[in-house]
N, C-alpha and C. Protein backbone atom coordinates (compact mmCIF):
# COMPACT_ATOMS: atom_id res chain seq x y z
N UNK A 1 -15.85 -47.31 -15.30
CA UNK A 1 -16.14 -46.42 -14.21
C UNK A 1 -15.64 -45.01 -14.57
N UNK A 2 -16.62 -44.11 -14.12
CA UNK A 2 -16.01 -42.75 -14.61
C UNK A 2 -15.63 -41.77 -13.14
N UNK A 3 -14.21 -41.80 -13.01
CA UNK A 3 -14.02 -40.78 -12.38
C UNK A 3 -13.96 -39.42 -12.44
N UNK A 4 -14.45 -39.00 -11.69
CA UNK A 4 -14.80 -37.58 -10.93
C UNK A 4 -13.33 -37.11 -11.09
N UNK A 5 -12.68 -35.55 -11.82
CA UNK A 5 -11.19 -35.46 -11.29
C UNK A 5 -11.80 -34.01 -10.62
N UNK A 6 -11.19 -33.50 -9.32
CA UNK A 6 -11.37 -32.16 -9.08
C UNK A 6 -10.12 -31.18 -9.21
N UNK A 7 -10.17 -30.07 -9.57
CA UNK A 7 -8.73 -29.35 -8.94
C UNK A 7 -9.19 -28.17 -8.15
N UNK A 8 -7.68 -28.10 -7.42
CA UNK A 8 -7.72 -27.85 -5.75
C UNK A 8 -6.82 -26.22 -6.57
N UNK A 9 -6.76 -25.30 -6.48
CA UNK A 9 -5.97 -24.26 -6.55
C UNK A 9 -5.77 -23.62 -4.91
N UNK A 10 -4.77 -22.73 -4.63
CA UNK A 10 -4.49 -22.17 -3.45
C UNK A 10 -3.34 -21.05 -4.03
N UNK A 11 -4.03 -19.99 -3.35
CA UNK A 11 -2.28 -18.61 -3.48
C UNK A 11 -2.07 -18.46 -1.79
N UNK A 12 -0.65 -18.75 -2.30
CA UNK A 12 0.08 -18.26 -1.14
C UNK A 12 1.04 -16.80 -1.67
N UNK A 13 0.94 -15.67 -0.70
CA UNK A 13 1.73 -14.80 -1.07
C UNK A 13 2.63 -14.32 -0.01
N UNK A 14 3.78 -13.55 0.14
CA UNK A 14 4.59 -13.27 1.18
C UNK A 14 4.00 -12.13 2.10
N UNK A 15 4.42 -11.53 2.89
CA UNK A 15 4.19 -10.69 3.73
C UNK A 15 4.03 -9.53 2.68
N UNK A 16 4.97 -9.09 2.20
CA UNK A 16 4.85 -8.02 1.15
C UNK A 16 4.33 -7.70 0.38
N UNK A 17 3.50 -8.54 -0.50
CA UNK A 17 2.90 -8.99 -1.75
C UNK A 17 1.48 -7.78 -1.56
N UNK A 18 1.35 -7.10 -2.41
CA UNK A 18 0.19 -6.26 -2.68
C UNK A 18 -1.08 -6.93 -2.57
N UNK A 19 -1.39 -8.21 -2.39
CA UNK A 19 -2.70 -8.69 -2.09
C UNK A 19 -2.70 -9.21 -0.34
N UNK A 20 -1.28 -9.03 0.08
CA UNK A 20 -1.39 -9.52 1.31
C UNK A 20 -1.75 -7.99 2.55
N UNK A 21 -1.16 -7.11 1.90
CA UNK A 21 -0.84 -5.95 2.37
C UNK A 21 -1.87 -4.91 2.43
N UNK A 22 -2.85 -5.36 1.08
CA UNK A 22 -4.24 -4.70 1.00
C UNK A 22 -5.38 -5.45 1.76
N UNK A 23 -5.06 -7.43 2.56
CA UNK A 23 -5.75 -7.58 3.22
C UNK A 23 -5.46 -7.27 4.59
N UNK A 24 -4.39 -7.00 5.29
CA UNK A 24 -3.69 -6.81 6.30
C UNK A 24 -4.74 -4.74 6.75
N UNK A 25 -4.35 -4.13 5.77
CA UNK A 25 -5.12 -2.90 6.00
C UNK A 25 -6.89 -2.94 6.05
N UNK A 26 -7.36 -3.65 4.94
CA UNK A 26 -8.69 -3.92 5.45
C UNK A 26 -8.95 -4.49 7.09
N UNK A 27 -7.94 -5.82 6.86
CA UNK A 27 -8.75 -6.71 8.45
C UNK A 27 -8.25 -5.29 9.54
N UNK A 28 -6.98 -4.33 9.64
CA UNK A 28 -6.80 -3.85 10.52
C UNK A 28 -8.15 -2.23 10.37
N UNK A 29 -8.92 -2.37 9.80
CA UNK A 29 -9.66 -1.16 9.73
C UNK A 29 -11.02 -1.82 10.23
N UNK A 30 -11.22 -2.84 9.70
CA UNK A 30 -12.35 -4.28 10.76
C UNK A 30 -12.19 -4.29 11.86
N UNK A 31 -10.68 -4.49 12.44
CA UNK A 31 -10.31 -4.86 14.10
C UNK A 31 -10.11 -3.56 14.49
N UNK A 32 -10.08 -2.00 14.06
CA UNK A 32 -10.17 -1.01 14.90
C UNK A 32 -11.79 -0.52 15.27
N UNK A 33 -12.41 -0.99 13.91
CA UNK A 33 -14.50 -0.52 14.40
C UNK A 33 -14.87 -1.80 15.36
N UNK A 34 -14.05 -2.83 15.08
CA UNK A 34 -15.16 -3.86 16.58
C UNK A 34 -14.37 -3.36 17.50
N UNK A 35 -13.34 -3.19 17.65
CA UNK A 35 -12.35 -3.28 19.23
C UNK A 35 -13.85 -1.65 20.12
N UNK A 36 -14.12 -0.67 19.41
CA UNK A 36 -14.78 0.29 19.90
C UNK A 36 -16.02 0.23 19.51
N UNK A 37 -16.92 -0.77 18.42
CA UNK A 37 -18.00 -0.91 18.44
C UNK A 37 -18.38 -2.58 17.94
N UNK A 38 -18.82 -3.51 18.77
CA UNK A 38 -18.55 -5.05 18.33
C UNK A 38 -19.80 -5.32 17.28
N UNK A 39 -20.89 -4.04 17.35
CA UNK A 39 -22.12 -4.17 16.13
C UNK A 39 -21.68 -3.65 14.82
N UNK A 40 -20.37 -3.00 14.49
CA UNK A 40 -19.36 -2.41 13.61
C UNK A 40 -20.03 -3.30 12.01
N UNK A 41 -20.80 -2.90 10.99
CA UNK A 41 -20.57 -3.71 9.93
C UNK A 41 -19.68 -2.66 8.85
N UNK A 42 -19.10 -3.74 8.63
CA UNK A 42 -17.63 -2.94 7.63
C UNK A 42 -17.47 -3.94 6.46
N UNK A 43 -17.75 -2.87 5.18
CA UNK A 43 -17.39 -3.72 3.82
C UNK A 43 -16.28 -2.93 3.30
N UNK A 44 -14.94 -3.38 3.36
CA UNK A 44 -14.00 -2.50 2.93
C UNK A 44 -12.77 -3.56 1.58
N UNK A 45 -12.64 -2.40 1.17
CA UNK A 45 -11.74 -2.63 0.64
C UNK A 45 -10.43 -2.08 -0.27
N UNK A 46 -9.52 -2.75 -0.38
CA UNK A 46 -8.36 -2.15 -0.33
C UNK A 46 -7.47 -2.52 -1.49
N UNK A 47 -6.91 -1.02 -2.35
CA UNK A 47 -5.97 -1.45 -3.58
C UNK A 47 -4.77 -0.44 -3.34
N UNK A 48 -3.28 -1.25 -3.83
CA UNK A 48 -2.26 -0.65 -3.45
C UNK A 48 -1.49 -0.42 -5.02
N UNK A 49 -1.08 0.47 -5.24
CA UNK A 49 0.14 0.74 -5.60
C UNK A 49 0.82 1.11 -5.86
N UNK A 50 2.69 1.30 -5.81
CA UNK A 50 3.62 1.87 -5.54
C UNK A 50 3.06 2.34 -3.67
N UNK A 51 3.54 3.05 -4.05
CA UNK A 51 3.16 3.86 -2.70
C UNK A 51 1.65 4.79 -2.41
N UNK A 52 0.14 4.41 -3.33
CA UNK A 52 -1.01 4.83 -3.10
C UNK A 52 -1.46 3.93 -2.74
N UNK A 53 -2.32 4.25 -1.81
CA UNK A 53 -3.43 3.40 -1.19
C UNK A 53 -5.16 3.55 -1.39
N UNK A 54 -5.59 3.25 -2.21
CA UNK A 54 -6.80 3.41 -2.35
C UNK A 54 -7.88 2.60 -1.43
N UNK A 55 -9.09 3.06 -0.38
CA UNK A 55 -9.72 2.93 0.44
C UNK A 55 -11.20 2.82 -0.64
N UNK A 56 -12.15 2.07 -0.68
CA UNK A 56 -13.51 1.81 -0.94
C UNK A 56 -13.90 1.03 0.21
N UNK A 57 -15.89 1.24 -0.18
CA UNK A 57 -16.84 0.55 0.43
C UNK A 57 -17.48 1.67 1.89
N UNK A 58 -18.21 0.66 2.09
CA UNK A 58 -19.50 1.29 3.71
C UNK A 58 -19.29 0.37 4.77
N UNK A 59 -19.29 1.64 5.51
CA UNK A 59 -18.90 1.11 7.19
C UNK A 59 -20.26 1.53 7.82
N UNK A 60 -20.77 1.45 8.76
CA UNK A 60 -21.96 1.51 9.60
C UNK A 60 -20.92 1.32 11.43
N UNK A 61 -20.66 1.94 12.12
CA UNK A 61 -20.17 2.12 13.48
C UNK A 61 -20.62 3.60 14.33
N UNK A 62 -20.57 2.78 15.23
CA UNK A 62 -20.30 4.13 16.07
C UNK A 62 -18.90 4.50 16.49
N UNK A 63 -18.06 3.77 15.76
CA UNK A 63 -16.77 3.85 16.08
C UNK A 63 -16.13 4.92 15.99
N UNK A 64 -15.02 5.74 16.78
CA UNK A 64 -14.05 6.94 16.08
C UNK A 64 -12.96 6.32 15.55
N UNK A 65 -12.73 6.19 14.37
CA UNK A 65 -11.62 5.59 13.97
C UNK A 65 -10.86 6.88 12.50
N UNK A 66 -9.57 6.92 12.51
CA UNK A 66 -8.75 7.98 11.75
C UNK A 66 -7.99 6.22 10.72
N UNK A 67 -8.89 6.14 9.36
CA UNK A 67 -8.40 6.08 8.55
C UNK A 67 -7.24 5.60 7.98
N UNK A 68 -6.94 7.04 8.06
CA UNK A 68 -5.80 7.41 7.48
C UNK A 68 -4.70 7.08 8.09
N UNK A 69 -4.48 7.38 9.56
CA UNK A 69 -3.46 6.70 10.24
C UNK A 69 -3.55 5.14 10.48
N UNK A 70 -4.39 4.56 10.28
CA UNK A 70 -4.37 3.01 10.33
C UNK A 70 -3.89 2.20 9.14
N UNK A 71 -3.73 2.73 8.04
CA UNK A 71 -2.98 2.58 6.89
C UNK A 71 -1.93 2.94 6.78
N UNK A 72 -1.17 3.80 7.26
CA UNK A 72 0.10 4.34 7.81
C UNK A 72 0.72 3.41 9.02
N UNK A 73 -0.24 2.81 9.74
CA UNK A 73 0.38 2.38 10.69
C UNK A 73 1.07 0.51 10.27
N UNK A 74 -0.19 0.35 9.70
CA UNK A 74 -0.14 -1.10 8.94
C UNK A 74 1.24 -1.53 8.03
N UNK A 75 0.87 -0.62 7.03
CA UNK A 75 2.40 -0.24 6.32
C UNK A 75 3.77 -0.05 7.24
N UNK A 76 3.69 0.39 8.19
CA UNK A 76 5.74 0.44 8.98
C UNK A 76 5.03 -1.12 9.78
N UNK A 77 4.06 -1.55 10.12
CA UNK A 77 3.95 -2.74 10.92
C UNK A 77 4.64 -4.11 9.79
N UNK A 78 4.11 -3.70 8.36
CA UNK A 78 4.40 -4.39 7.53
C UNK A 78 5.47 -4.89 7.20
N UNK A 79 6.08 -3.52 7.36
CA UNK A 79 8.07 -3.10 7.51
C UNK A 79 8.48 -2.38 6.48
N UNK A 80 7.78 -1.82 5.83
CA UNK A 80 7.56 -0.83 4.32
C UNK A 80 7.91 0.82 5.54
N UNK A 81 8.82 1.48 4.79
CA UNK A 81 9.26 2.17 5.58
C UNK A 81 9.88 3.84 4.53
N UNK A 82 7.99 3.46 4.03
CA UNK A 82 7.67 4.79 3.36
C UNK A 82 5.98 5.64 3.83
N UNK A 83 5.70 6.35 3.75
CA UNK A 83 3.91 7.20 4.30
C UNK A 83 3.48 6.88 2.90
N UNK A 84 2.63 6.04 2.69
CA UNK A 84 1.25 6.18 1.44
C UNK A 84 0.73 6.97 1.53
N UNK A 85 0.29 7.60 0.75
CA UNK A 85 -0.88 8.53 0.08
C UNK A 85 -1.80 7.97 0.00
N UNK A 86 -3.56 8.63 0.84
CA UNK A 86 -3.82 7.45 1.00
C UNK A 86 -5.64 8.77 0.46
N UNK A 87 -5.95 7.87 -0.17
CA UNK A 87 -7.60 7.60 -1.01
C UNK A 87 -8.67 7.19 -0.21
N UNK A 88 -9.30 7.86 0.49
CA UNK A 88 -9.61 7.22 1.46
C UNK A 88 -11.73 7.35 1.13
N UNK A 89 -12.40 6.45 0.02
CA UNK A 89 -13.56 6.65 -0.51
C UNK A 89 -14.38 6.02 0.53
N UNK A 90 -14.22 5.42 1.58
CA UNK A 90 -15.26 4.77 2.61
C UNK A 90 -16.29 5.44 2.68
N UNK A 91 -17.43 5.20 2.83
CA UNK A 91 -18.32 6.03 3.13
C UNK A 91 -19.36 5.06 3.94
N UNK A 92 -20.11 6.00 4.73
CA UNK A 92 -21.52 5.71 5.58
C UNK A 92 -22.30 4.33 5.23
N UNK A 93 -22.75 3.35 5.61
CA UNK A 93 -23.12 2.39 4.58
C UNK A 93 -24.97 2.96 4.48
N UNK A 94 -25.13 2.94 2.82
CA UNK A 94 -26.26 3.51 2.41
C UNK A 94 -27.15 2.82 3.35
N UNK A 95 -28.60 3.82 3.29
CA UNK A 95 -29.87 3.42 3.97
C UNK A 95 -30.41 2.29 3.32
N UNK A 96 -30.30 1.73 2.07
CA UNK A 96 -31.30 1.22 0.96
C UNK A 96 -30.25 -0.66 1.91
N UNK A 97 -29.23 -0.38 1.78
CA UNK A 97 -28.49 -1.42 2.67
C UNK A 97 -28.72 -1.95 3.88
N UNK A 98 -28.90 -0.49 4.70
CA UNK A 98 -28.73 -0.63 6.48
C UNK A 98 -30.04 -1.47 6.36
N UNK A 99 -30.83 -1.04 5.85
CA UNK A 99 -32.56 -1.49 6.01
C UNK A 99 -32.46 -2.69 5.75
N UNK A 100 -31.64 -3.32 5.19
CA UNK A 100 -31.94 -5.38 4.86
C UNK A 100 -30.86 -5.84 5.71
N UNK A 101 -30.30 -4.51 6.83
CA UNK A 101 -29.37 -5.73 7.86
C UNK A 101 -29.24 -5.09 9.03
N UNK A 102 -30.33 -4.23 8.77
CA UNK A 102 -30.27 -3.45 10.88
C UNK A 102 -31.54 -5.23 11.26
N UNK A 103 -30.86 -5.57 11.66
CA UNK A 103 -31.24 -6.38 12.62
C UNK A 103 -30.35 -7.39 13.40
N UNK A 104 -30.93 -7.48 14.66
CA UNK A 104 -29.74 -7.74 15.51
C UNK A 104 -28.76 -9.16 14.52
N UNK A 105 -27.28 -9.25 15.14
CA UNK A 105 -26.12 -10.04 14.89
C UNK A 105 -25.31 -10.40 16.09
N UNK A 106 -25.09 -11.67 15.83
CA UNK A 106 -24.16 -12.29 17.19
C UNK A 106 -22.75 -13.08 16.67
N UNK A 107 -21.58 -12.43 17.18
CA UNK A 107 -20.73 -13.23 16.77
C UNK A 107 -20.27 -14.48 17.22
N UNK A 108 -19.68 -15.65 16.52
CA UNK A 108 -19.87 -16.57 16.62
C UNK A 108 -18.31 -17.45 16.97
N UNK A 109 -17.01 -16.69 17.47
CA UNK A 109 -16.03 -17.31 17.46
C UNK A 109 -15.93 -18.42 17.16
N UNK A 110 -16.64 -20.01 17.75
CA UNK A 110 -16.33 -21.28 17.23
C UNK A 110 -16.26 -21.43 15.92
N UNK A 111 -17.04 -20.50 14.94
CA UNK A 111 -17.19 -20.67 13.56
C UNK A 111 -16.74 -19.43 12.68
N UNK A 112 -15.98 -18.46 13.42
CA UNK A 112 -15.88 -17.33 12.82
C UNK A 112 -16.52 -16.87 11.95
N UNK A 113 -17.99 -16.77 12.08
CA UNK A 113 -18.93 -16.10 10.90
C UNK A 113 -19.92 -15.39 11.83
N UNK A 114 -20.48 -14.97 11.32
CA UNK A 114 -21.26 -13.88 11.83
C UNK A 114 -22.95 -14.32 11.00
N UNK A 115 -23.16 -14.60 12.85
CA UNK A 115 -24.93 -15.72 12.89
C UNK A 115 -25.99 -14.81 12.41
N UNK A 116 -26.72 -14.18 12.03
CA UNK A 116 -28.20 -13.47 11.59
C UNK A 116 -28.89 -13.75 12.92
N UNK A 117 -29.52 -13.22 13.90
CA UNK A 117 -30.53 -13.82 14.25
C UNK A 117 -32.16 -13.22 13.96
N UNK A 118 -32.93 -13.54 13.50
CA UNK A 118 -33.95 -13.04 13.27
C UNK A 118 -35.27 -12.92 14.45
């Protein structure tokens, strides 16, 4: 009989850890465009280090949201109790994009994903 072996990998990192800290600033730049626009699509992302913060990707909101202070804010929430310098490349999400996903979206709490509806 031939068994099947699989392996399972998993990272766990601390509160501090530069991959935890760069997802902590993305999800909090996600949860400031839905809290003021819930059609908000946001592809962001986030690289840290020492004390720079580099910002990429396209947002599409009608949201007013400052950036820059939400990365500042994340960081003393974190308990890091220095101001990053902060890179902030986000931009508009291109037309060639919007056009294969302006169509309506419903969120889906029981499954936390986000349904298409066509």
């Amino acid at each position: 009989m031939n068994k099947k072996k699989n392996l399972f990998t998993s990272e766990a990192v601390s509160i501090g850890h530069p991959d935890h800290v760069c997802d902590r600033i993305s999800d909090s730049i996600l949860d400031a465009c839905l809290t003021q626009d819930k059609d908000s699509r946001v592809a962001c992302e986030t690289m840290v280090k020492d004390e720079f913060v580099i910002l990429s990707g396209e947002i599409s909101t009608t949201a007013s949201i400052n950036v820059e202070q939400i990365v500042k804010d994340t960081i003393k929430e974190i308990g890091y109790n220095y101001t990053p310098r902060v890179l902030n490349l986000i931009s508009k999400q291109s037309p060639d994009i919007a056009q294969g996903v302006d169509i309506r979206w419903s969120w889906r709490p029981r499954n936390y994903v986000w349904i298409c509806k066509l």
